[in-house]
Protein backbone atom coordinates (compact mmCIF):
# COMPACT_ATOMS: atom_id res chain seq x y z
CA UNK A 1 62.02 231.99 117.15
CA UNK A 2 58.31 232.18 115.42
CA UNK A 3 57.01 235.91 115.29
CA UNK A 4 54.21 236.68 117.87
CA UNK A 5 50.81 236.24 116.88
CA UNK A 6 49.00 239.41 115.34
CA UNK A 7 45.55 240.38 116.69
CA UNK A 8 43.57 243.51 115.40
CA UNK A 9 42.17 244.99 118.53
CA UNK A 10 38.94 247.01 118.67
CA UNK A 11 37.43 247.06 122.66
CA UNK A 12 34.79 249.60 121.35
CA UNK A 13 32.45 250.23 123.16
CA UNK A 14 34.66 248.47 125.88
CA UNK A 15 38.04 251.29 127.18
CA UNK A 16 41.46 249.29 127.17
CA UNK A 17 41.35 250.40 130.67
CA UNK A 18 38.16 249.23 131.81
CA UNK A 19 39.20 245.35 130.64
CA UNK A 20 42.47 245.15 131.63
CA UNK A 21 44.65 246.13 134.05
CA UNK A 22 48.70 247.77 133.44
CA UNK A 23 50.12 244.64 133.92
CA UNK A 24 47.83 242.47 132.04
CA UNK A 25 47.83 245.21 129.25
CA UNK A 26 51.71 245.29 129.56
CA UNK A 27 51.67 241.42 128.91
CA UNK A 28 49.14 241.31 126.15
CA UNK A 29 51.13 243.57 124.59
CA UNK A 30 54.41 241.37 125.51
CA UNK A 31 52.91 238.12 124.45
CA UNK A 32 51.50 239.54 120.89
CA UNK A 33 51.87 241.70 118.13
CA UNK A 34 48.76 243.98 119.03
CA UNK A 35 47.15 246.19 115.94
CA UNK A 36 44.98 248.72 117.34
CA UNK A 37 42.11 250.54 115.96
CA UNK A 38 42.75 254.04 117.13
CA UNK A 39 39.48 256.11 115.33
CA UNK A 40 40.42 256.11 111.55
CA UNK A 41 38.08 254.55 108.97
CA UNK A 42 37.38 251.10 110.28
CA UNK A 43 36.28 249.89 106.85
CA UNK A 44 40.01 250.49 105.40
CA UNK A 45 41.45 249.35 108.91
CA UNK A 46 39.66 246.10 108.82
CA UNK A 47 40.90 245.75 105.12
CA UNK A 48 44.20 246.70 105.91
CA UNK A 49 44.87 244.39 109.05
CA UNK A 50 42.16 241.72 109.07
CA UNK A 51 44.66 239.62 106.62
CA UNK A 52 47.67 239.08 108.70
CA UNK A 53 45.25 238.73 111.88
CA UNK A 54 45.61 235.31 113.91
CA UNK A 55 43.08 236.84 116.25
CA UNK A 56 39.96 239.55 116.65
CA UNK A 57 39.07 241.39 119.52
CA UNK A 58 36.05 243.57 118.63
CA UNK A 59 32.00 243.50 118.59
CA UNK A 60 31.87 244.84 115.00
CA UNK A 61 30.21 243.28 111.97
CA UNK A 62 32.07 240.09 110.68
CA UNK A 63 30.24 239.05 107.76
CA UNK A 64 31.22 237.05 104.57
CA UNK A 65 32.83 239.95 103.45
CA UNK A 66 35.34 240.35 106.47
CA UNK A 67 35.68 237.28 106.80
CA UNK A 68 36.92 236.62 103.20
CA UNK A 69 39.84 239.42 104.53
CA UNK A 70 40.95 236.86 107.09
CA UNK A 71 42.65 233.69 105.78
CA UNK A 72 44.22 233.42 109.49
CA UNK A 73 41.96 234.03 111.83
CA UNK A 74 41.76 231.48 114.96
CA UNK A 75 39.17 233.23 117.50
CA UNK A 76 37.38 236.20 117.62
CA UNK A 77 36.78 237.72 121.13
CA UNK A 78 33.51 239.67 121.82
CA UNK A 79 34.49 241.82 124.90
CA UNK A 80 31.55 243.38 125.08
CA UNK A 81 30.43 239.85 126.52
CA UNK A 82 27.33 239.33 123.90
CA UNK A 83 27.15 237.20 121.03
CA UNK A 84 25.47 239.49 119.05
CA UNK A 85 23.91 238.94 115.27
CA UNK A 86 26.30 240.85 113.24
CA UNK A 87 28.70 237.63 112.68
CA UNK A 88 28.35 235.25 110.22
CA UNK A 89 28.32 232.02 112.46
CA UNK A 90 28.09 229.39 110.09
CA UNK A 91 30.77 230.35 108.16
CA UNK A 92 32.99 230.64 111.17
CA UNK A 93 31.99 227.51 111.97
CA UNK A 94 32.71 226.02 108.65
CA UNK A 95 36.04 227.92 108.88
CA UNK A 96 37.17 226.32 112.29
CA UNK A 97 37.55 230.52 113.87
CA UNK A 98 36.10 229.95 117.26
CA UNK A 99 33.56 233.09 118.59
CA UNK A 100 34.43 233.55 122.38
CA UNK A 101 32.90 235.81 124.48
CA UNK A 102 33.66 236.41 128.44
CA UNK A 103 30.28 236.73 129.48
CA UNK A 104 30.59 234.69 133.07
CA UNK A 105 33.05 237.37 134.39
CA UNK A 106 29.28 239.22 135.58
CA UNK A 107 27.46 236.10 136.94
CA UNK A 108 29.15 236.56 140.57
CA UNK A 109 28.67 240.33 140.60
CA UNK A 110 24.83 239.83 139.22
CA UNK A 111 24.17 236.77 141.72
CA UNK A 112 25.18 238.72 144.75
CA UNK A 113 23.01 242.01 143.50
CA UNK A 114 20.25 239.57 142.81
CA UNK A 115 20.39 238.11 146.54
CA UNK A 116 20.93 241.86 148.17
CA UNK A 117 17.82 243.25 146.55
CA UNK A 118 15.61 239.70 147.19
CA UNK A 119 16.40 240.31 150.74
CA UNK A 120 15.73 243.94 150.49
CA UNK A 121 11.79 243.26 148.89
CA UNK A 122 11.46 240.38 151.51
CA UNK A 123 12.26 242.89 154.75
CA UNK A 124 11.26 246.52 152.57
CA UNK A 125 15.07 247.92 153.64
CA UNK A 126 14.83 250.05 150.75
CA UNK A 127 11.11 251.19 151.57
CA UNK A 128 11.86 251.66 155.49
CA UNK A 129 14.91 253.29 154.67
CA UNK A 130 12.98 256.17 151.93
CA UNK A 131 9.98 256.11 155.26
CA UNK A 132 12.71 257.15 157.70
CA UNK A 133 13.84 259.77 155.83
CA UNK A 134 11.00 261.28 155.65
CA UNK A 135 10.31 260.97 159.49
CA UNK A 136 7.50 258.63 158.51
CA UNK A 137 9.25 255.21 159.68
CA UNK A 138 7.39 252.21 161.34
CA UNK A 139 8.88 250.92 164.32
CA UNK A 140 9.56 247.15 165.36
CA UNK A 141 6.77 245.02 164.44
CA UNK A 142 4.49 247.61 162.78
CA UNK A 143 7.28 247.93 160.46
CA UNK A 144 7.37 244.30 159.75
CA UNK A 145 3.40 243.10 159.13
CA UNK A 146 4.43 242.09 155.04
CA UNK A 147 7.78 241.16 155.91
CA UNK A 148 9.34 237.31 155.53
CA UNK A 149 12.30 235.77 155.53
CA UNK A 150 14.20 233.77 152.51
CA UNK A 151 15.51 231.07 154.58
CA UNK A 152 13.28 228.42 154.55
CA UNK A 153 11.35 229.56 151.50
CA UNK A 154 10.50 228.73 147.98
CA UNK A 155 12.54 230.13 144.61
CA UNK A 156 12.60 229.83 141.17
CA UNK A 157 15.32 230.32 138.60
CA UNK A 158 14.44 231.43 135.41
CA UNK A 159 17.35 230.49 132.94
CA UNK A 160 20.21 228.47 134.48
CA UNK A 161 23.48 229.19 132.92
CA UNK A 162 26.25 231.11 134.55
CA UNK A 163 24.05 233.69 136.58
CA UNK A 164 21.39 231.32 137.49
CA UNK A 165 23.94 228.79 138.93
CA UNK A 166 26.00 231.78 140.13
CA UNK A 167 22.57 232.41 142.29
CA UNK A 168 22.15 228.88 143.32
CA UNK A 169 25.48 228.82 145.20
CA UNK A 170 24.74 232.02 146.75
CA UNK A 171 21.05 230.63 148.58
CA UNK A 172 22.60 227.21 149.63
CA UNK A 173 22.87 228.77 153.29
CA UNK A 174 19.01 229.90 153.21
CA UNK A 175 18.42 226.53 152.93
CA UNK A 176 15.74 227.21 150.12
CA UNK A 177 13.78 224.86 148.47
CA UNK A 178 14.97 225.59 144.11
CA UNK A 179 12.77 225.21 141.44
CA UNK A 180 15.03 226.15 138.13
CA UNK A 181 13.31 226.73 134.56
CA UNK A 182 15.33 226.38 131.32
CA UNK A 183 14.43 224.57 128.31
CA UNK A 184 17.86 223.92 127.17
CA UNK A 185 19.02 221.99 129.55
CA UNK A 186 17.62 218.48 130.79
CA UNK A 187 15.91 217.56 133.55
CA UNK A 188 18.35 215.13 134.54
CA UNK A 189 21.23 218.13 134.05
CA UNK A 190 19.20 220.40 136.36
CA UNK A 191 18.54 217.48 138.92
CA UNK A 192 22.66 216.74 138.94
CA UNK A 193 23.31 220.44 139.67
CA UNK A 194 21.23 220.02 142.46
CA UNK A 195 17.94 221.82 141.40
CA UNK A 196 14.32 220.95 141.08
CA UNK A 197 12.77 221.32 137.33
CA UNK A 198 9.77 222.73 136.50
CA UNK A 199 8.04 224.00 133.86
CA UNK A 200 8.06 227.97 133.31
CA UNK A 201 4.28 228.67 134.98
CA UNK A 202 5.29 226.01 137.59
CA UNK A 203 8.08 228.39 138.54
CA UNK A 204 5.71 231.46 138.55
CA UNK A 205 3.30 229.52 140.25
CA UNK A 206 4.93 228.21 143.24
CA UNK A 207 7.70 230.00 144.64
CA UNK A 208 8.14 233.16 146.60
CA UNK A 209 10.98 234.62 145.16
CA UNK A 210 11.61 234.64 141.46
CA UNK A 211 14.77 235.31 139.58
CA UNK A 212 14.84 235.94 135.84
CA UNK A 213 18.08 235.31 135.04
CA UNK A 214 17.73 234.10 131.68
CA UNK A 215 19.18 235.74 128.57
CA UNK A 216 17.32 236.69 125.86
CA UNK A 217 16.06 234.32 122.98
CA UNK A 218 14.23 233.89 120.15
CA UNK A 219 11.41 231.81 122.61
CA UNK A 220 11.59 233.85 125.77
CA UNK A 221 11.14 237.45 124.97
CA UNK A 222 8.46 239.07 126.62
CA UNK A 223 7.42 236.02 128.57
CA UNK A 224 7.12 237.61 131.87
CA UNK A 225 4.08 238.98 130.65
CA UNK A 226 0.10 239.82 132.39
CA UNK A 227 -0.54 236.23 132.08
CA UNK A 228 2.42 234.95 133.91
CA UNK A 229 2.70 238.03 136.45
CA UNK A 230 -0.90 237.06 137.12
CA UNK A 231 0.01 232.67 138.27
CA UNK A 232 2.79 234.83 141.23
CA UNK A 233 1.16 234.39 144.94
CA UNK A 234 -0.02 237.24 146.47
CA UNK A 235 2.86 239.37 147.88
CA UNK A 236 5.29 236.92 145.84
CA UNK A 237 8.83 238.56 144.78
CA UNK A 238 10.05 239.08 141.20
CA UNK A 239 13.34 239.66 140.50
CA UNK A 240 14.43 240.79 137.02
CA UNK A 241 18.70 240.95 136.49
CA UNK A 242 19.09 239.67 133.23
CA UNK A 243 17.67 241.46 130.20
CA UNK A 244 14.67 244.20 129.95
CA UNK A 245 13.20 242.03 127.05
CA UNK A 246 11.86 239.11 129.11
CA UNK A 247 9.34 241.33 130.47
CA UNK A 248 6.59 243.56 128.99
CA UNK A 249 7.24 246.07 131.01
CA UNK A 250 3.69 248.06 131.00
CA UNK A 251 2.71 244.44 132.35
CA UNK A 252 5.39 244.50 135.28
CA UNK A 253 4.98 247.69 135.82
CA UNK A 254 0.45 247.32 136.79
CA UNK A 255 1.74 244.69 138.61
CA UNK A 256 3.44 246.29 140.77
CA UNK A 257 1.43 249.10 141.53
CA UNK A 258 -1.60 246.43 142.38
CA UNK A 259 0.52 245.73 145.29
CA UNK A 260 -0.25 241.88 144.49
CA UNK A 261 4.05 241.52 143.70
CA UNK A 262 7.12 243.32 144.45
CA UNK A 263 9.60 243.96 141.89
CA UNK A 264 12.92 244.73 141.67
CA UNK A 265 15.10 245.36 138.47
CA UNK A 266 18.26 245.92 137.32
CA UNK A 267 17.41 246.35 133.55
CA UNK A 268 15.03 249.44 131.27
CA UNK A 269 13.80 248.61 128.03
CA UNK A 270 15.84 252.17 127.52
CA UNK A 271 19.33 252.72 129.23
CA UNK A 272 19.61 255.16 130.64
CA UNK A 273 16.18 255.84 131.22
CA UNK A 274 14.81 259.16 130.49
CA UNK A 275 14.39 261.45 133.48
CA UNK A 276 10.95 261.51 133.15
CA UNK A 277 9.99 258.03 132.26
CA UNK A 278 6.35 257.41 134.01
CA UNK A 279 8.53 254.09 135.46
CA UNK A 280 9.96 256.46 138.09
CA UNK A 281 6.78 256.89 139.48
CA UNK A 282 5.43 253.48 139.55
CA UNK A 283 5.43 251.84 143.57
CA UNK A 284 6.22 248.41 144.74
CA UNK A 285 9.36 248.69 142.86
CA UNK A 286 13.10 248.41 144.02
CA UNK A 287 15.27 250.21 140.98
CA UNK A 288 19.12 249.41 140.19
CA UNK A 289 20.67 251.28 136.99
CA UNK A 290 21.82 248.34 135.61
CA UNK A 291 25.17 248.14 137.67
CA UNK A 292 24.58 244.62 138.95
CA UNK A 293 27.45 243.30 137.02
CA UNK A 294 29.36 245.60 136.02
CA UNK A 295 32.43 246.00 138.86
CA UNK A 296 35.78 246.81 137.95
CA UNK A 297 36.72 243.73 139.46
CA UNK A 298 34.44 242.02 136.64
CA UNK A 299 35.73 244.06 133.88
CA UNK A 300 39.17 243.20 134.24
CA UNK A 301 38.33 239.77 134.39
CA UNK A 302 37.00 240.01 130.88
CA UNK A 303 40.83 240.81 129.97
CA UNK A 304 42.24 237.91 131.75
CA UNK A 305 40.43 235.15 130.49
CA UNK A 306 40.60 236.99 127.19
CA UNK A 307 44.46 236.54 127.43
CA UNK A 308 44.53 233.32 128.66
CA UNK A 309 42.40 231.95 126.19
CA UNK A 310 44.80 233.13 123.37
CA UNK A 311 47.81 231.65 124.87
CA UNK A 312 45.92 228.56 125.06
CA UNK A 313 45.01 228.68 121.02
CA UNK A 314 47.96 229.98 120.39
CA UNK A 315 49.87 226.82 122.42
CA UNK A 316 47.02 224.48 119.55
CA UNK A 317 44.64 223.98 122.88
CA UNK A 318 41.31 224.73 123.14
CA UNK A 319 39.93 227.76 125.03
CA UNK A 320 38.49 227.25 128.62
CA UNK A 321 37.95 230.53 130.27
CA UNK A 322 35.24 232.10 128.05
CA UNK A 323 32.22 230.81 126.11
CA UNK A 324 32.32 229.42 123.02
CA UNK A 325 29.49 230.53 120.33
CA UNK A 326 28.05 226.90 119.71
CA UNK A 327 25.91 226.30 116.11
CA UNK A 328 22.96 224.75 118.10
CA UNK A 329 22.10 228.15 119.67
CA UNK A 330 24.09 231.02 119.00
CA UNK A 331 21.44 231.95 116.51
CA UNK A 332 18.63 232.67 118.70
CA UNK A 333 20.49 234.83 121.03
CA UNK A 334 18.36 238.35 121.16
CA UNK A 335 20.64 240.22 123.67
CA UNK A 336 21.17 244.04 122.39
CA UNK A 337 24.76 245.39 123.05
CA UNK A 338 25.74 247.49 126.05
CA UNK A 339 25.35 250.67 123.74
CA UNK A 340 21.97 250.03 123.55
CA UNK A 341 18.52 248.81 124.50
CA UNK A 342 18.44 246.08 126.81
């Protein structure tokens, strides 16, 4: 009988128990011979393990260097969900190690969040809810004068991978007309999936309610900016879940306070955000501290498609339950790890 495949494993910032549960830990540990980095020097525990590793969970630099330590490596598995810049792509390509990363385990969680708080800025539950408080609610219609509904109306989709189409399930009831926006995928893609495309100021331009749900690239950061806050209808909705960088936040934030758009966001340019960030203070703006996706539930999902996706390389298959790193993009990813800005 073969011996079990080794895998140097390094969840940090990640907890062993937030990304899997006993049993899957128990049968991780079961199906493999499991290395783990337990707070030594990582520099002499990389060099010390990498070379009889089949497989890599950890967000930690792999460069040349590393890589040169680790003649067997298969896959490594970025549980922190990013694929962030501190691994030398190409030469995994050229290498045949696949870069995974789980990242669709928070599209659900995110989608639902997104559709809670669009509701919320259509009807102002959040506002009426602070009002009543504060024994200063309105009552019946005078409560509703800037309120509207989302079934029946118009929304864009900024960015359609696994949150936008996550999203798209979730308003099939409301019976919206969907605009989507992404420039790497076709028309014809987004027309199959059973979206409208349109151009990025079409988006901003036309619909009530819209999402930004893109992640962040090379092209797109910063480009919810004056300009395109400006093309939004009067008393239009945006909706920011994915990343803090695809907005200039100053920008957002005189938006809002015009009154001309409300704006809701699950993501700071600074997490957490300082007590006494002027942001706080800014109206017209529904706040979430970046917990749209992040659900136990969601977290130990990042273990179990983790696992299964090793048993499948392991078995000579090819991985289906998390994202590949792909040489036509994974360089202009921007996203900042969970540790830090977003």
């Amino acid at each position: 009988m073969s011996e079990p495949m080794r895998v140097l494993y390094d969840p940090e910032p990640r907890g062993t128990e937030e990304i899997f549960t006993s049993d899957m830990l128990a049968a991780f540990r079961a199906a493999f011979r499991v290395v783990e980095w337990q707070g030594e020097d990582r520099e002499s525990f990389y060099a010390r393990h990498l070379t009889q590793s089949d497989f890599l969970i950890s967000q930690q630099p792999m460069g040349r260097d590393r890589l040169d330590l680790a003649p067997k490596l298969r896959a490594i598995f970025n549980v922190e969900t990013n694929f962030l810049p501190n691994v030398d792509y190409e030469e995994c390509f050229r290498r045949g190690i696949q870069v995974l990363a789980p990242g669709a385990v928070f599209a659900l969680p995110v989608a639902e969040m997104a559709l809670g708080m669009a509701l919320s800025l259509a009807r102002n539950i959040h506002g009426e809810h602070a009002a009543f408080l504060q024994g200063k609610e309105k009552w019946l219609f005078e409560g509703n004068r800037k309120s509207e509904l989302l079934t029946g109306s118009t929304v864009g989709i900024i960015g359609f991978g696994d949150l936008g189409r996550a999203l798209h399930r979730l308003l099939q009831p409301f019976g919206c007309r969907v605009q989507a926006h992404d420039p790497w995928i076709s028309d014809g893609h987004l027309r199959r999936l059973g979206v409208e495309p349109a151009g990025f100021e079409t988006v901003m331009r036309d619909n009530r309610f819209v999402f930004v749900m893109a992640t962040i690239t090379t092209e797109n950061r910063g480009m919810i900016d004056a300009q395109a806050l400006g093309m939004m209808q009067p008393g239009a909705h945006l909706l920011l879940m994915s990343r803090a960088a695809a907005a200039d936040f100053p920008a957002l934030c005189a938006t809002a306070a015009s009154g001309k758009v409300s704006v809701a966001t699950d993501v700071f340019p600074v997490e957490p955000l300082p007590k006494d960030d002027p942001i706080r203070s800014v109206p017209n703006i529904l706040f979430s501290p970046h917990r749209a996706g992040a659900l136990p539930l969601a977290l130990h999902e990042i273990g179990e498609r983790v696992l299964e996706d090793m048993q499948l390389i392991e078995r000579g298959l090819a991985p289906v339950a998390c994202r590949k790193a792909e040489r036509e993009t994974v360089a202009r990813f921007r996203s900042m790890p969970v540790s830090g800005s977003k």
